[in-house]
PDB file of N, CA and C in Angstrom:
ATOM      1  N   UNK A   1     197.619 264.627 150.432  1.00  0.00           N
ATOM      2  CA  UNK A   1     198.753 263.764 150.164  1.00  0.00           C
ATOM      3  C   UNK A   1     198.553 262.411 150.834  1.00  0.00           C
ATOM      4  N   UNK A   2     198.260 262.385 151.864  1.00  0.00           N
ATOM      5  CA  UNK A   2     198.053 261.161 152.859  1.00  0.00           C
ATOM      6  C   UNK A   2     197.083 260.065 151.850  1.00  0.00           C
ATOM      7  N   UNK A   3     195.977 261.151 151.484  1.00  0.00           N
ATOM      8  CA  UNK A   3     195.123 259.948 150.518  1.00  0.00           C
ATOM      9  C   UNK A   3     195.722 259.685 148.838  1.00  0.00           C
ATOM     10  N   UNK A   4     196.769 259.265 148.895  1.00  0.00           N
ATOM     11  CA  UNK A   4     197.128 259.386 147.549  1.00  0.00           C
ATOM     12  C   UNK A   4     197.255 260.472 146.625  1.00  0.00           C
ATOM     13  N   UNK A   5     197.078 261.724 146.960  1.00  0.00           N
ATOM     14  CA  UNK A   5     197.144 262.766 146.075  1.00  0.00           C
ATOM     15  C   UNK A   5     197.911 263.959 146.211  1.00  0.00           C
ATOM     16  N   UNK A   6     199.492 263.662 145.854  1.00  0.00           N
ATOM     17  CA  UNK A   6     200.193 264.601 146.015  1.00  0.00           C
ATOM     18  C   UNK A   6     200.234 265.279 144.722  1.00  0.00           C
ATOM     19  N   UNK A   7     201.013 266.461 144.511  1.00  0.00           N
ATOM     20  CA  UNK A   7     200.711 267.570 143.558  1.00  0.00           C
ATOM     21  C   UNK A   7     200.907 266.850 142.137  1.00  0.00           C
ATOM     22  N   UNK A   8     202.430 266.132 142.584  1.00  0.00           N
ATOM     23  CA  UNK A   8     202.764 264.924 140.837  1.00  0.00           C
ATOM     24  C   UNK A   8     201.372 264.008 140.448  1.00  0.00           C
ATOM     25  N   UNK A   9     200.429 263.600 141.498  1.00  0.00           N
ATOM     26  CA  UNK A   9     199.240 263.028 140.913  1.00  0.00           C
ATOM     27  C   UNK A   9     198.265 263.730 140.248  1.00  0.00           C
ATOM     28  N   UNK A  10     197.939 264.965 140.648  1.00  0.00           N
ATOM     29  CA  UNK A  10     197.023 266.160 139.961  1.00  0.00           C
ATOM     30  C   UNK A  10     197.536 266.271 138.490  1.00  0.00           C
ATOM     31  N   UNK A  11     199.070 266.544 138.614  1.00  0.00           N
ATOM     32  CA  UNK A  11     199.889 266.871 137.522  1.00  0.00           C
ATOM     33  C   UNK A  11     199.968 265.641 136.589  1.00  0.00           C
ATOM     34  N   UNK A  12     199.762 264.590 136.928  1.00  0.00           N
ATOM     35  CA  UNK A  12     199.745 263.197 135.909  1.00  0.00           C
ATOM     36  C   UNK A  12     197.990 262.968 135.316  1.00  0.00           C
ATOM     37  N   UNK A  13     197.029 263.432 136.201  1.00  0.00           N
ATOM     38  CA  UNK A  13     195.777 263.294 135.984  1.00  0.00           C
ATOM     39  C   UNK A  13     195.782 264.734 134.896  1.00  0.00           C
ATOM     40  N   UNK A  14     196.239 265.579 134.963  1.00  0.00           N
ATOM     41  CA  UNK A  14     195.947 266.738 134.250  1.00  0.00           C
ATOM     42  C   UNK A  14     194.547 267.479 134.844  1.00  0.00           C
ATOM     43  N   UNK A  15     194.274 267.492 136.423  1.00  0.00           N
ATOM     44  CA  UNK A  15     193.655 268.264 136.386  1.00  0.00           C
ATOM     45  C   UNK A  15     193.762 268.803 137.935  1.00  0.00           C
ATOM     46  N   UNK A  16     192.603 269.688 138.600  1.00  0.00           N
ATOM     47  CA  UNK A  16     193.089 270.480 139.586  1.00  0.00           C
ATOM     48  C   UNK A  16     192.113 271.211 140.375  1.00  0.00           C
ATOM     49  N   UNK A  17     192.030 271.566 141.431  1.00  0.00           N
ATOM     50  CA  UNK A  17     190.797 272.951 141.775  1.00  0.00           C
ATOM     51  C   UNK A  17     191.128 273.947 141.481  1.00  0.00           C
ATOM     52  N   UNK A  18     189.393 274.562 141.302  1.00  0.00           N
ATOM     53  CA  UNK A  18     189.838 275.665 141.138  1.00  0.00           C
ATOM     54  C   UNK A  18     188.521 276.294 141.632  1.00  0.00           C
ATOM     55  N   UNK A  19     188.645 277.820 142.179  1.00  0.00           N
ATOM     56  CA  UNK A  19     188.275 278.214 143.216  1.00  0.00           C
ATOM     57  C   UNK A  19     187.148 279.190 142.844  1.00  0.00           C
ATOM     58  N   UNK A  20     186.008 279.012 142.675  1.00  0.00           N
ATOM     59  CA  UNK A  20     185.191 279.956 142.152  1.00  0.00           C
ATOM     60  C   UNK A  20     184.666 281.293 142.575  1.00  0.00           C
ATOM     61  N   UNK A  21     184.302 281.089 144.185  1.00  0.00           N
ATOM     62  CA  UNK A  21     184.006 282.112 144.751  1.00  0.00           C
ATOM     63  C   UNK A  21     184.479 282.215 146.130  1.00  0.00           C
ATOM     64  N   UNK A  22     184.782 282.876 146.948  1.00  0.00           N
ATOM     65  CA  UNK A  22     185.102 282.654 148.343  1.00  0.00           C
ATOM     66  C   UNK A  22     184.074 283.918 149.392  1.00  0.00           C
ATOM     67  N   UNK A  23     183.967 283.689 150.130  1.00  0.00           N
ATOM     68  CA  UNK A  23     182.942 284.478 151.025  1.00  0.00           C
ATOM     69  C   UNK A  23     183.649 284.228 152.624  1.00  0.00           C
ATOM     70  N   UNK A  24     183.798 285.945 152.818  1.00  0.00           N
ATOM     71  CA  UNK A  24     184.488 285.850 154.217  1.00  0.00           C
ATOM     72  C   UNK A  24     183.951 286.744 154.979  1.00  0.00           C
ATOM     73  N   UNK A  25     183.622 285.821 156.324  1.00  0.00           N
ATOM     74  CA  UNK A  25     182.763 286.525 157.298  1.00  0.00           C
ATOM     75  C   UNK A  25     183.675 286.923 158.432  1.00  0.00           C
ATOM     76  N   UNK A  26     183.851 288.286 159.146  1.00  0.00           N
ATOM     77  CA  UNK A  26     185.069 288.704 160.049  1.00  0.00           C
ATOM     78  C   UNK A  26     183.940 288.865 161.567  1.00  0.00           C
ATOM     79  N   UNK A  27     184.560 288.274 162.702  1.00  0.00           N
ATOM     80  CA  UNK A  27     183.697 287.854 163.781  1.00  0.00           C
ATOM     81  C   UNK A  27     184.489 288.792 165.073  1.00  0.00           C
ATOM     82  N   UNK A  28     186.035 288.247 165.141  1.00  0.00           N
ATOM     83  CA  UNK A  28     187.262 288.925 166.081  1.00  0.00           C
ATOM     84  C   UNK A  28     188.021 289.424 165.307  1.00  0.00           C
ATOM     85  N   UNK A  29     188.915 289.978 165.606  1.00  0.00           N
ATOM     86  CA  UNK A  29     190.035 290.510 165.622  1.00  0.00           C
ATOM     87  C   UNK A  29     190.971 289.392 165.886  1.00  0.00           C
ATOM     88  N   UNK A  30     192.035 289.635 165.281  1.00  0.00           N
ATOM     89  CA  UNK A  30     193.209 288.846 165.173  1.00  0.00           C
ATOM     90  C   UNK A  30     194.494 289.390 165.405  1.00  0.00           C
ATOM     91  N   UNK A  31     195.533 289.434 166.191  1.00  0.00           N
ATOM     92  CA  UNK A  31     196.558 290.638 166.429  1.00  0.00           C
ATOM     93  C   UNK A  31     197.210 289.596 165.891  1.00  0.00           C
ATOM     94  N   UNK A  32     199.141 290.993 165.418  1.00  0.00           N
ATOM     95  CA  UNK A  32     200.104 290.696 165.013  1.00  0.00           C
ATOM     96  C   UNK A  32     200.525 289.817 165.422  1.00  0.00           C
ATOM     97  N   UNK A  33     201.377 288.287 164.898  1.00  0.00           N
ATOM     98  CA  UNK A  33     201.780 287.125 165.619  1.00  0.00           C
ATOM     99  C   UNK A  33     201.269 286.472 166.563  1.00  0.00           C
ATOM    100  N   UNK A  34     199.740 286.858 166.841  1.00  0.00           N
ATOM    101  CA  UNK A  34     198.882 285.903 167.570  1.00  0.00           C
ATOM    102  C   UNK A  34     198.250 284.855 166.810  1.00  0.00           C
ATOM    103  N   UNK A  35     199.005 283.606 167.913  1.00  0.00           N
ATOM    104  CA  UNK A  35     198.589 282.447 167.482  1.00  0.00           C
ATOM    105  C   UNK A  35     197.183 282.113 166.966  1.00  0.00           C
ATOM    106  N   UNK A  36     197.065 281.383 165.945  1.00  0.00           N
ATOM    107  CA  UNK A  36     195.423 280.691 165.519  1.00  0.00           C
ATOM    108  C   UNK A  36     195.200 279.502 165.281  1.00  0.00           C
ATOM    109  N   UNK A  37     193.897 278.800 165.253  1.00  0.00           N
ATOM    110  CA  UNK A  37     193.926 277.589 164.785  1.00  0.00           C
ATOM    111  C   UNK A  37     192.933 277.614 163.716  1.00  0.00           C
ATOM    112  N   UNK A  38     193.146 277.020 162.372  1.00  0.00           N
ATOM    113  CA  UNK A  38     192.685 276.947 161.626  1.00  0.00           C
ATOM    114  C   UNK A  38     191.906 275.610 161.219  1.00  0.00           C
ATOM    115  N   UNK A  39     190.910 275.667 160.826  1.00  0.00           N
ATOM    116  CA  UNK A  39     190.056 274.575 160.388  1.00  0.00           C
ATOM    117  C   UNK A  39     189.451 274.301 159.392  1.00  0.00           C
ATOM    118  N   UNK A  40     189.130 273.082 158.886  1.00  0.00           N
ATOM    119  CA  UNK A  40     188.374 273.029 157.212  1.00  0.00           C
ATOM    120  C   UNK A  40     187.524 271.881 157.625  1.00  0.00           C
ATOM    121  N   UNK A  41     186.381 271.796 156.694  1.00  0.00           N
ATOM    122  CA  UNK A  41     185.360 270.740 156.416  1.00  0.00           C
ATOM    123  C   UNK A  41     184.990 271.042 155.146  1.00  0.00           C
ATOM    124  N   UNK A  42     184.254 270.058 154.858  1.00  0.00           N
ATOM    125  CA  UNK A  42     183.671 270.068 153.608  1.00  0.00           C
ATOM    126  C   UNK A  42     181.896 270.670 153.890  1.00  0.00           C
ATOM    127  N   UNK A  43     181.081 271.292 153.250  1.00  0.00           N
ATOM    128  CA  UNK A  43     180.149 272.497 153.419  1.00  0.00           C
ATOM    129  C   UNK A  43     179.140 271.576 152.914  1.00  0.00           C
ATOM    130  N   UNK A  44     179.586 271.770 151.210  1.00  0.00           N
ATOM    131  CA  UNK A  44     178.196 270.871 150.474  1.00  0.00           C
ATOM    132  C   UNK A  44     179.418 270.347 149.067  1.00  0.00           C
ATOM    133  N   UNK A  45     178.901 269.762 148.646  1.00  0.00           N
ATOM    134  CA  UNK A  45     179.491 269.100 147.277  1.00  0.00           C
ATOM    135  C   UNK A  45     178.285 268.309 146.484  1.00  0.00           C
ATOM    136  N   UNK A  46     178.317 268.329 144.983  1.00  0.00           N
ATOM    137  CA  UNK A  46     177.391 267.683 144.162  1.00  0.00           C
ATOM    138  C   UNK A  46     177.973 265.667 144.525  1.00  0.00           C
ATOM    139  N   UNK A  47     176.992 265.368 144.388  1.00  0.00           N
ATOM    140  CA  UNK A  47     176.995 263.560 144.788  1.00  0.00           C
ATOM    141  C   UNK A  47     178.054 263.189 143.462  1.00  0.00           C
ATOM    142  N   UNK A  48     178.462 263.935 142.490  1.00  0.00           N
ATOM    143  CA  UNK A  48     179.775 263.357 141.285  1.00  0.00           C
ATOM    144  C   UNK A  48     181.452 264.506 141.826  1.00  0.00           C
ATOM    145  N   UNK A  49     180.840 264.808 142.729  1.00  0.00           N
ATOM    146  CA  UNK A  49     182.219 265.910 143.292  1.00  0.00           C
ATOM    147  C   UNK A  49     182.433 266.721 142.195  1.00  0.00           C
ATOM    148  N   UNK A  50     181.976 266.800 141.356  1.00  0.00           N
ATOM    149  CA  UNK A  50     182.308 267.989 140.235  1.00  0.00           C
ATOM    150  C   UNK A  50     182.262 269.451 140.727  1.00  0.00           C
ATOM    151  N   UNK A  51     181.696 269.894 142.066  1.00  0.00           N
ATOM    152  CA  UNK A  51     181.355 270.835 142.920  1.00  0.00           C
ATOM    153  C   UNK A  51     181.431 270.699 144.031  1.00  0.00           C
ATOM    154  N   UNK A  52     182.562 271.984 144.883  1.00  0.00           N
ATOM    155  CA  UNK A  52     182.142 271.718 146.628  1.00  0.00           C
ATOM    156  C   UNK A  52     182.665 272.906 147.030  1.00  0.00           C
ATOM    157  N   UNK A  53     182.038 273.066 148.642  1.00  0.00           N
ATOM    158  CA  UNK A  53     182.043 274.276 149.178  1.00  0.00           C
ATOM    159  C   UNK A  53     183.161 274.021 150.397  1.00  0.00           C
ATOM    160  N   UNK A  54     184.258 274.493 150.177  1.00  0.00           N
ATOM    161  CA  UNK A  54     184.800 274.087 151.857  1.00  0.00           C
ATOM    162  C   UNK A  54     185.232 275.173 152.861  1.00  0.00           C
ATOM    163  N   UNK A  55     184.802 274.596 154.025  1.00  0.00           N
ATOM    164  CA  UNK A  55     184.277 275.732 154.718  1.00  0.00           C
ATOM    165  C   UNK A  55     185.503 276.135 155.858  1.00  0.00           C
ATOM    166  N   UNK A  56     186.638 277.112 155.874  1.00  0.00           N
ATOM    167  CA  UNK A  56     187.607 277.271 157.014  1.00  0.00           C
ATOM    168  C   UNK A  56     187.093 278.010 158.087  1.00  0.00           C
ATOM    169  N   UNK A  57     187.986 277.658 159.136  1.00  0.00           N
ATOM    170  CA  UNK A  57     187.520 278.513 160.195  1.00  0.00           C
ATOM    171  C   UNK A  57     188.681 278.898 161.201  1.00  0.00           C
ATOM    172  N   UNK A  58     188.630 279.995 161.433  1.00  0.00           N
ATOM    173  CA  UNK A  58     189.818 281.239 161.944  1.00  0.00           C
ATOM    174  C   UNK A  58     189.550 281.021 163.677  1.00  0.00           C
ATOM    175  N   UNK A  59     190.000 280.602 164.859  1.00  0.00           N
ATOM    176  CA  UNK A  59     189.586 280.594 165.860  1.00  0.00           C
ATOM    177  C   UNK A  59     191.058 281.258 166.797  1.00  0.00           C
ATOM    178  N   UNK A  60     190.696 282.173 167.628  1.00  0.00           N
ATOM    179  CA  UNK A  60     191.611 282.635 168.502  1.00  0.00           C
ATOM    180  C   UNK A  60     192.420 281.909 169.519  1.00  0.00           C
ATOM    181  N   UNK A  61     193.722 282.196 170.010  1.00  0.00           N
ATOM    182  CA  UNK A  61     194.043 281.836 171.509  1.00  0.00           C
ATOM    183  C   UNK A  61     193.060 281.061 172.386  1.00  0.00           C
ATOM    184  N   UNK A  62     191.712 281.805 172.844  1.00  0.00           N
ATOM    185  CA  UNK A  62     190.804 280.970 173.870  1.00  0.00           C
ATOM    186  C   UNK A  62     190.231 280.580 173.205  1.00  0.00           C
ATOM    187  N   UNK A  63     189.880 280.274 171.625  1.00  0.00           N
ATOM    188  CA  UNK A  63     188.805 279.606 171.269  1.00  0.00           C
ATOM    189  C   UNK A  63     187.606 280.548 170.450  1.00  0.00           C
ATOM    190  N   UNK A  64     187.735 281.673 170.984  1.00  0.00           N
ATOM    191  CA  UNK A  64     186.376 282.340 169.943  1.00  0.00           C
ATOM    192  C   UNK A  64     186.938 282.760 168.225  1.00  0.00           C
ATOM    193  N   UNK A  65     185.326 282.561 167.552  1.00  0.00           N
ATOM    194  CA  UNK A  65     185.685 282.259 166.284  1.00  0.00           C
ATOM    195  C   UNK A  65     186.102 283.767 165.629  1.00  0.00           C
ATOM    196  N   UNK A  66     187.315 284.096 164.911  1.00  0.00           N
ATOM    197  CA  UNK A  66     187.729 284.972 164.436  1.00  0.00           C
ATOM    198  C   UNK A  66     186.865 285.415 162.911  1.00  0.00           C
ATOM    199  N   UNK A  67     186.944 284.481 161.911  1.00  0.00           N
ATOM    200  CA  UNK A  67     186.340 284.588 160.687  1.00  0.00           C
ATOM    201  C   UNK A  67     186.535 282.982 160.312  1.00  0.00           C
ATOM    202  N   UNK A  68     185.214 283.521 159.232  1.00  0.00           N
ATOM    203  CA  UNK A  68     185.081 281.660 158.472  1.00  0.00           C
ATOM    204  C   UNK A  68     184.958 282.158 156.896  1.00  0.00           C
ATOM    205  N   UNK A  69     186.010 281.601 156.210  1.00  0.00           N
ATOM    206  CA  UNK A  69     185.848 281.625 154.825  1.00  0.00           C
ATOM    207  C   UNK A  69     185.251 280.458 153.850  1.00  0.00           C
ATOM    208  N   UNK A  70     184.388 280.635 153.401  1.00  0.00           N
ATOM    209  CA  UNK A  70     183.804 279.239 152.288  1.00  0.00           C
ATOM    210  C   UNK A  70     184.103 279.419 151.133  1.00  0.00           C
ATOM    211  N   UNK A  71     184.554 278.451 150.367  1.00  0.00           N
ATOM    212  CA  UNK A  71     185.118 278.236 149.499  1.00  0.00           C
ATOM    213  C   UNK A  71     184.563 277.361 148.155  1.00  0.00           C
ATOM    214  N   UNK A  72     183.766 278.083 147.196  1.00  0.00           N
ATOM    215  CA  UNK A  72     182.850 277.262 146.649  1.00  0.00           C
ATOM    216  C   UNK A  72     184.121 277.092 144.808  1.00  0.00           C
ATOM    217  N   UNK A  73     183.941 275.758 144.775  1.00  0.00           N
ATOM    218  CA  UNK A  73     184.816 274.976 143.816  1.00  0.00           C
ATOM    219  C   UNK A  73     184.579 274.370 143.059  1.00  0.00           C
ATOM    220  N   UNK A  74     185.327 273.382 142.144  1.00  0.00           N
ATOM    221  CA  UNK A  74     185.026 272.472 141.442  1.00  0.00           C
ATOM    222  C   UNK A  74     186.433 271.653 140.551  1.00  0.00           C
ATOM    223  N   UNK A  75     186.509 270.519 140.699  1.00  0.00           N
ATOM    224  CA  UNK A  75     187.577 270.252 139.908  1.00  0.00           C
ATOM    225  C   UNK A  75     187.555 270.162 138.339  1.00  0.00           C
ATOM    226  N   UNK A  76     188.932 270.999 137.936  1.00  0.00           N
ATOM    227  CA  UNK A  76     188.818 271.329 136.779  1.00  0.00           C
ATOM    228  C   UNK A  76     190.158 270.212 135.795  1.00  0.00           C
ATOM    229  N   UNK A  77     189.120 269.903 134.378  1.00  0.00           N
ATOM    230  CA  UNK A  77     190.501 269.123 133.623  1.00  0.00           C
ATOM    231  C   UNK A  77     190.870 270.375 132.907  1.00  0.00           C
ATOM    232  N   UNK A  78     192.745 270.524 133.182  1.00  0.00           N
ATOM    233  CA  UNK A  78     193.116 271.423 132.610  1.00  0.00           C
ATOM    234  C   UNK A  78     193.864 271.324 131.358  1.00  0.00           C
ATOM    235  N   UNK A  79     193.139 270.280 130.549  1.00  0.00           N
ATOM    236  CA  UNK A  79     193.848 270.318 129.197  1.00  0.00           C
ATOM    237  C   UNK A  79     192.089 270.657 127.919  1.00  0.00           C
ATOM    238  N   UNK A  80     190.932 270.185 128.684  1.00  0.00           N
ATOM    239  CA  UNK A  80     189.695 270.724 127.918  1.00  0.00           C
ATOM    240  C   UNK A  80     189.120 272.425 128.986  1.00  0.00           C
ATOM    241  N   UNK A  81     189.572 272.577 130.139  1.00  0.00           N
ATOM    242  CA  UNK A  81     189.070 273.695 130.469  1.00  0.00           C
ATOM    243  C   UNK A  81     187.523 273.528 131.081  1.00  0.00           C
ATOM    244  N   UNK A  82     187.174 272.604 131.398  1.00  0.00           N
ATOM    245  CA  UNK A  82     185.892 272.009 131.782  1.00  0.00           C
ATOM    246  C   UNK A  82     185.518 271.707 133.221  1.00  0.00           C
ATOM    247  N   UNK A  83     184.667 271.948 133.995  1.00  0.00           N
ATOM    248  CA  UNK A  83     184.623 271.099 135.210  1.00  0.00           C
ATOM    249  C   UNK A  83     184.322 269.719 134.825  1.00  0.00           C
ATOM    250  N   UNK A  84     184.964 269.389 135.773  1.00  0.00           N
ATOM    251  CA  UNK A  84     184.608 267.394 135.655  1.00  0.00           C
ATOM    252  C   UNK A  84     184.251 266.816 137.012  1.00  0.00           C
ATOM    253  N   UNK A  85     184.133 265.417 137.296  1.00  0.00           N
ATOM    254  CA  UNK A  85     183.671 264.631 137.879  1.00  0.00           C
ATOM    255  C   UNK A  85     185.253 264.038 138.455  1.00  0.00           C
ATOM    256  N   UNK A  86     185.653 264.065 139.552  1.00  0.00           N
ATOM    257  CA  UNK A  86     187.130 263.853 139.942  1.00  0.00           C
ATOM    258  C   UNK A  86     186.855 261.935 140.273  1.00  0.00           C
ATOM    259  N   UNK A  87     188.260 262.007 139.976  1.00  0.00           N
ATOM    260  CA  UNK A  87     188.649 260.137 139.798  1.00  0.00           C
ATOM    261  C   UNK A  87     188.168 259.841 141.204  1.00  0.00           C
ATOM    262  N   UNK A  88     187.523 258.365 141.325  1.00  0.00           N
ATOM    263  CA  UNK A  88     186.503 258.063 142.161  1.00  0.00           C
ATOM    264  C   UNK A  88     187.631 257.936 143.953  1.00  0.00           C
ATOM    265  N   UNK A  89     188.887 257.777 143.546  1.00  0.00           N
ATOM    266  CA  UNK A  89     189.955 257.900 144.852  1.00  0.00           C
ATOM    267  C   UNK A  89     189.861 259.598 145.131  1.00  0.00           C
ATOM    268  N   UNK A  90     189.326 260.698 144.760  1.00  0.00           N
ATOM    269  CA  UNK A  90     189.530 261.973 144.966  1.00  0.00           C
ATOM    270  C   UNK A  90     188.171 262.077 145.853  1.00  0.00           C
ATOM    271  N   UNK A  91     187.280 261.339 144.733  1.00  0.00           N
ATOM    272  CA  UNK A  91     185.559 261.557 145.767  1.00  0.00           C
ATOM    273  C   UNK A  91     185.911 260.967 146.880  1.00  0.00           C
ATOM    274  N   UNK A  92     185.976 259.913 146.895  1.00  0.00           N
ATOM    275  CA  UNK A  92     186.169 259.229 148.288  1.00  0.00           C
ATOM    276  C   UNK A  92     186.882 260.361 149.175  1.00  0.00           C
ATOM    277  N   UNK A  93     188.176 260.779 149.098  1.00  0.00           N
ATOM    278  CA  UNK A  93     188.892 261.623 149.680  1.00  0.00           C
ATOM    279  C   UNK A  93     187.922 262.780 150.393  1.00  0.00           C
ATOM    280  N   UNK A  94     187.298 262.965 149.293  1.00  0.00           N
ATOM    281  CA  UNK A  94     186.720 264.459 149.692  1.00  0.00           C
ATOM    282  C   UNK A  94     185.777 264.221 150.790  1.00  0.00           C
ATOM    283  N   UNK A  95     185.190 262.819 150.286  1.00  0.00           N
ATOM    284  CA  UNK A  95     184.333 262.318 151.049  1.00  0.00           C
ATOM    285  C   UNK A  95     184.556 262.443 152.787  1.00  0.00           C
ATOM    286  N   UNK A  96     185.751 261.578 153.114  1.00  0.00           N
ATOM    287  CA  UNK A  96     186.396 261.077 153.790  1.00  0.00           C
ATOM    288  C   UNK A  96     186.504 262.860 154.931  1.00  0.00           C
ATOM    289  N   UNK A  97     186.376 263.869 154.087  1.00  0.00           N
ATOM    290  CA  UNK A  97     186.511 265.263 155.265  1.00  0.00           C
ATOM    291  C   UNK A  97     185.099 265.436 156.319  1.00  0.00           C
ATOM    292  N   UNK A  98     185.339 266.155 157.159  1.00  0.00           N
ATOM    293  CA  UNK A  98     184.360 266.441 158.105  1.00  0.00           C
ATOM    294  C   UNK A  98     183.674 267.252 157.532  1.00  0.00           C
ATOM    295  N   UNK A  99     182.210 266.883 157.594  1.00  0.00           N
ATOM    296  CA  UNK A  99     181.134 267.251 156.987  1.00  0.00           C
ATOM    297  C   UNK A  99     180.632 268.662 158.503  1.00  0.00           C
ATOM    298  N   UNK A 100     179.966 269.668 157.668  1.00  0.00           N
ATOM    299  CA  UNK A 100     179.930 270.813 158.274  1.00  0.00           C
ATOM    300  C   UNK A 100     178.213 269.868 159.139  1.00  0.00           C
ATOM    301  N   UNK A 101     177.995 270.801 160.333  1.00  0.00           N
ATOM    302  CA  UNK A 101     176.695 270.751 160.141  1.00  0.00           C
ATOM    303  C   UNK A 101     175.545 270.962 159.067  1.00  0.00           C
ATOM    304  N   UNK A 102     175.455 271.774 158.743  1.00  0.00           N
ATOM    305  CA  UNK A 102     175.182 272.871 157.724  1.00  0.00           C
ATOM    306  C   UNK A 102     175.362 272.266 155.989  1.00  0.00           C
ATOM    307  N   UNK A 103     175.846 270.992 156.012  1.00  0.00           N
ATOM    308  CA  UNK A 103     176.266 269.958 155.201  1.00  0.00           C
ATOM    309  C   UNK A 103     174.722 270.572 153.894  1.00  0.00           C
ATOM    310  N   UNK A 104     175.336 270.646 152.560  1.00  0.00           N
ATOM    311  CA  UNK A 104     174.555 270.557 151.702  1.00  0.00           C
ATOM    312  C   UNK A 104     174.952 269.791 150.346  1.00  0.00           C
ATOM    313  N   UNK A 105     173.661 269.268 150.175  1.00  0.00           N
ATOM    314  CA  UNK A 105     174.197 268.469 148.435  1.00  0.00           C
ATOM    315  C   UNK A 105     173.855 269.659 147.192  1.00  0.00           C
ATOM    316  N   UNK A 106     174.565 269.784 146.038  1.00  0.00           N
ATOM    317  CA  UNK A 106     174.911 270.819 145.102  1.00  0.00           C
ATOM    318  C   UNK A 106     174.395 269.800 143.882  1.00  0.00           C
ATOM    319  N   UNK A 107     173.899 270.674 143.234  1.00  0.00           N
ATOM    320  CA  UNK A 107     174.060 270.024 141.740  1.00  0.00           C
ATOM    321  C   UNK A 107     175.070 269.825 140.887  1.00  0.00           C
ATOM    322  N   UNK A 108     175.229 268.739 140.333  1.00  0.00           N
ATOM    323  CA  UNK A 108     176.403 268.647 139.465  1.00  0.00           C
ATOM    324  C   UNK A 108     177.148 270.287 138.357  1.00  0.00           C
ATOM    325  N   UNK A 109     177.851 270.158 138.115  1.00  0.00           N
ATOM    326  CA  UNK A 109     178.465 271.101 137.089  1.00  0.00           C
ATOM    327  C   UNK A 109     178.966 270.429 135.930  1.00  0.00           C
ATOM    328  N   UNK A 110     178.527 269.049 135.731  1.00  0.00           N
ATOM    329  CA  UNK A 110     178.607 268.639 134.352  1.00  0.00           C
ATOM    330  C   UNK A 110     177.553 268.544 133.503  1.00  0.00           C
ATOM    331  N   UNK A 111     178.041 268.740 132.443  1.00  0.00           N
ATOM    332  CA  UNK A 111     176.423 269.029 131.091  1.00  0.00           C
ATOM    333  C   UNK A 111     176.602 268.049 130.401  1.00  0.00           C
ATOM    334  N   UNK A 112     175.523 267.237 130.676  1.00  0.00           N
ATOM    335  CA  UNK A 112     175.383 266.010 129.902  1.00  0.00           C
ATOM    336  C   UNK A 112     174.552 266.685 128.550  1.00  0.00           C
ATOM    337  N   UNK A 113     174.415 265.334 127.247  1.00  0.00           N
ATOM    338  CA  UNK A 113     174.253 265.864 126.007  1.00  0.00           C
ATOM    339  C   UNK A 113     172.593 266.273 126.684  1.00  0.00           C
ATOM    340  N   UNK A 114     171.658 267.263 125.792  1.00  0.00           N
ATOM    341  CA  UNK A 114     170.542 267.265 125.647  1.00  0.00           C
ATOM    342  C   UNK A 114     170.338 267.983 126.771  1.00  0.00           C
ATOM    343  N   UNK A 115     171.281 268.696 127.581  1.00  0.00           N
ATOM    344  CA  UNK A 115     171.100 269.473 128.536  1.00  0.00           C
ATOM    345  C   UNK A 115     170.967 271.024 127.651  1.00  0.00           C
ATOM    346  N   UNK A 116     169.552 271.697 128.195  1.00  0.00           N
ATOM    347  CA  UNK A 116     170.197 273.565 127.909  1.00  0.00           C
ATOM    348  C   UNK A 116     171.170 274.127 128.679  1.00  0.00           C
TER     349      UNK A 116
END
């Protein structure tokens, strides 16, 4: 929201994420109503943002890491059903997140003509 993109902007662009695969690694234990802090970065994404991985992370009371879920994506236009290439204020945005160590570039998920 902060970068220009609250839900009415997705909803005027007609399009949205959507979440392809998620992968969750369990490290601690987490008890009932114990506090956590949660965290996100961005993992890897294709250089047109049509693809990205973002990576959370589950950390306890003192600090040790509970679980990390990654989150591999892509923004979708939801009136052709297609992944696309998100409006160049969304890349930036995405841009703009904390890059993991572990930082990787992805290949696009758009099919240009003359592609198999």
């Amino acid at each position: 929201m902060e970068n220009g993109f609250p839900i009415e902007e997705f909803l005027r662009l007609r399009i949205g994420p959507v979440v392809m695969k998620d992968e969750v690694e369990y490290f601690r234990e987490v008890g009932l109503q114990q506090q956590i802090t949660l965290t996100y970065a961005l993992a890897g994404h294709a250089p047109d943002g049509s693809r990205f991985i973002l990576r959370h992370e589950v950390f306890r009371p003192e600090g040790q890491l509970s679980a990390r879920v990654n989150s591999a994506g892509g923004w979708l236009d939801l009136a052709a059903r297609k992944l696309i290439a998100p409006p160049p204020a969304l890349l930036a945005a995405m841009n703009s997140l904390e890059h993991t160590a572990d930082f990787a570039f992805l290949p696009s998920s758009i099919r240009r003509p003359g592609q198999d």
